[in-house]
Protein backbone atom coordinates (compact mmCIF):
# COMPACT_ATOMS: atom_id res chain seq x y z
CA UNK A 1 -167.86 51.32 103.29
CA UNK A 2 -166.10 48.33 101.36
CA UNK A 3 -167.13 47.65 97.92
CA UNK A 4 -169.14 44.32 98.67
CA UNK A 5 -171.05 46.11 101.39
CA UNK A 6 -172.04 48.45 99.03
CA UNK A 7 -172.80 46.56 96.14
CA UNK A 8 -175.05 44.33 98.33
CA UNK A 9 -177.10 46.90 100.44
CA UNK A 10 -177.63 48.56 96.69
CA UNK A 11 -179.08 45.04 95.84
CA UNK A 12 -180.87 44.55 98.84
CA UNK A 13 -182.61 48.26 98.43
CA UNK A 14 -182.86 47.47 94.40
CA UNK A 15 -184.64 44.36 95.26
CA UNK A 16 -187.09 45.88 97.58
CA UNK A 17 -188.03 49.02 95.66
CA UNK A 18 -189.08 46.13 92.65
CA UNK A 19 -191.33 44.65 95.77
CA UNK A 20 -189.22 41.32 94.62
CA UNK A 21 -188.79 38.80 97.67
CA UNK A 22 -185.04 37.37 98.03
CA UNK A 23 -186.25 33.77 96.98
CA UNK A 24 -187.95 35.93 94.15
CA UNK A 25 -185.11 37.28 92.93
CA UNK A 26 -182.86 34.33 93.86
CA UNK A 27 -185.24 31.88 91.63
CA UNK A 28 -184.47 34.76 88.70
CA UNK A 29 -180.74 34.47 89.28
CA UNK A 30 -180.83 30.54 89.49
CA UNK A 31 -179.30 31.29 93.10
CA UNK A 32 -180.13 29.64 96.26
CA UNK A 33 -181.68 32.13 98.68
CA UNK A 34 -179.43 31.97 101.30
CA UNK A 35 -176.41 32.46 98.76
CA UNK A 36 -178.09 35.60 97.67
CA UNK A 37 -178.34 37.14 101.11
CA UNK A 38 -175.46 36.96 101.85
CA UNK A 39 -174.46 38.66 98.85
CA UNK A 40 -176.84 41.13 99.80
CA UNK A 41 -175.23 41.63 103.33
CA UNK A 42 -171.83 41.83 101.84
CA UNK A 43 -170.46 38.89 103.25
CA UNK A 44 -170.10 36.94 99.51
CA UNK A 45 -167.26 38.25 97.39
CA UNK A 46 -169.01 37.71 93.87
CA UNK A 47 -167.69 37.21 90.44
CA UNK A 48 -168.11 39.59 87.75
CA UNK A 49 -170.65 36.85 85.68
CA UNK A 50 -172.30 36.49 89.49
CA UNK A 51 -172.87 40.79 89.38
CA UNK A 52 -174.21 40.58 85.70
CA UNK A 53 -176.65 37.69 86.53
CA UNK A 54 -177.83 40.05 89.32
CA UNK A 55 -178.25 42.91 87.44
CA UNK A 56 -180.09 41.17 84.49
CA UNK A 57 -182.54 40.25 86.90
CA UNK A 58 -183.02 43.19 88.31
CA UNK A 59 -182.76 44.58 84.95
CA UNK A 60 -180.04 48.13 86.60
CA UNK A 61 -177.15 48.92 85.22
CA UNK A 62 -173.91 48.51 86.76
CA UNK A 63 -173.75 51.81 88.21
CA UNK A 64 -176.81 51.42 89.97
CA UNK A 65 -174.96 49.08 92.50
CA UNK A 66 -171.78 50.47 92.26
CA UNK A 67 -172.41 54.03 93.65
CA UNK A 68 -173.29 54.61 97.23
CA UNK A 69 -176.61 55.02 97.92
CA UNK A 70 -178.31 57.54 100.52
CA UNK A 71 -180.99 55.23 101.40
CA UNK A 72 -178.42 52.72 102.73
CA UNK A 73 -175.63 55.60 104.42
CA UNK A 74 -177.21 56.52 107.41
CA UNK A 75 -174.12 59.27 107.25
CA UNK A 76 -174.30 61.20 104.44
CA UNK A 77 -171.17 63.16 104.94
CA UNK A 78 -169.65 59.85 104.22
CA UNK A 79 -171.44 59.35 101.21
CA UNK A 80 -170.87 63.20 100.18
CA UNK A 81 -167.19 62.46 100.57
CA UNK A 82 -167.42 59.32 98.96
CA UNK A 83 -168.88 61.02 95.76
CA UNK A 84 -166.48 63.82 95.37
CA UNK A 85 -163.43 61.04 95.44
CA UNK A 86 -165.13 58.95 93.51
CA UNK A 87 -165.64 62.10 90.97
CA UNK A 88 -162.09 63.27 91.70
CA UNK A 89 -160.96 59.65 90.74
CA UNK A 90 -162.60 59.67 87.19
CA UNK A 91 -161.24 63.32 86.87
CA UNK A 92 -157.55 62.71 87.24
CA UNK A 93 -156.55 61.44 83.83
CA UNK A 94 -158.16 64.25 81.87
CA UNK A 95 -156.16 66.68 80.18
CA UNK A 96 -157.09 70.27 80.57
CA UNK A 97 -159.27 70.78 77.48
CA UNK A 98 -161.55 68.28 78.80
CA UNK A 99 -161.54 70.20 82.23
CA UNK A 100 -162.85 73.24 81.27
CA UNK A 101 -165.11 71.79 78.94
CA UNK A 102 -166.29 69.41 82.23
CA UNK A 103 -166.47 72.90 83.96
CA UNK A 104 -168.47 74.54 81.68
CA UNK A 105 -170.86 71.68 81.18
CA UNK A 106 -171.42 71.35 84.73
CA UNK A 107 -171.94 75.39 85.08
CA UNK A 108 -174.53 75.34 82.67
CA UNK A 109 -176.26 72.20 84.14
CA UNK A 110 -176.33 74.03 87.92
CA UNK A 111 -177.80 76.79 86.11
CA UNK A 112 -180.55 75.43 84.61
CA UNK A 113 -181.63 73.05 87.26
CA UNK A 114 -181.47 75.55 90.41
C-alpha cells in the first residue's frame, strides 16, 4: 500500500476511534470537509505542515499514521511483511555493537511478555 493510502486510512480509523465526525475534525484542522476526505482516502498528496495540523488535532504522533495498521489491511501477511522491511530498513545503518545490543534487548522483551 502507497504511503498516502496509508497515512489516510490511519486518519480515517484515528478519527473514528476519537468518535470525531470528518466535518468535526475538518473544523479542528481549519480544512474544508471534502478536502479532508480525500486526504483520508488517499487521493490528496499532503504537505508536511498539512500532516502536523492533522495530527495536532487528533493530538497522535507521527508514527501513529505512518505505520500500517491491522484494522485497515484486510491482509495481514502484507502488513507482517510490511513491518519486518520497515524494521529491516531502520536496522541497516547500525553497526554491530548496536545489533547485539538490539538483539539482546529484544530477547529479554519476548521473554518477559510471553
Amino acid at each position: 500500500m502507497d504511503l498516502t493510502k496509508r497515512v489516510g486510512l490511519n486518519i480515517r480509523a484515528i478519527r473514528k476511534s476519537q468518535n470525531l465526525t470528518i466535518d468535526e475534525l475538518a473544523e479542528k484542522c481549519d480544512f474544508q470537509s471534502p478536502y479532508l476526505s480525500d486526504v483520508e482516502r488517499g487521493e490528496r498528496n499532503i504537505t508536511l505542515q498539512t500532516l502536523n495540523k492533522i495530527l495536532d488535532a487528533l493530538n497522535v504522533s507521527p508514527g501513529k499514521v505512518l505505520i500500517p495498521e491491522y484494522i485497515d489491511e484486510p491482509n495481514t501477511s502484507n502488513v507482517r511483511n510490511e513491518l519486518i522491511q520497515l524494521i529491516l530498513n531502520l536496522l541497516e545503518d547500525k553497526n554491530e555493537d548496536d545489533l547485539m545490543m538490539l538483539l539482546n534487548v529484544s530477547n529479554e522483551i519476548f521473554r518477559t511478555y510471553k
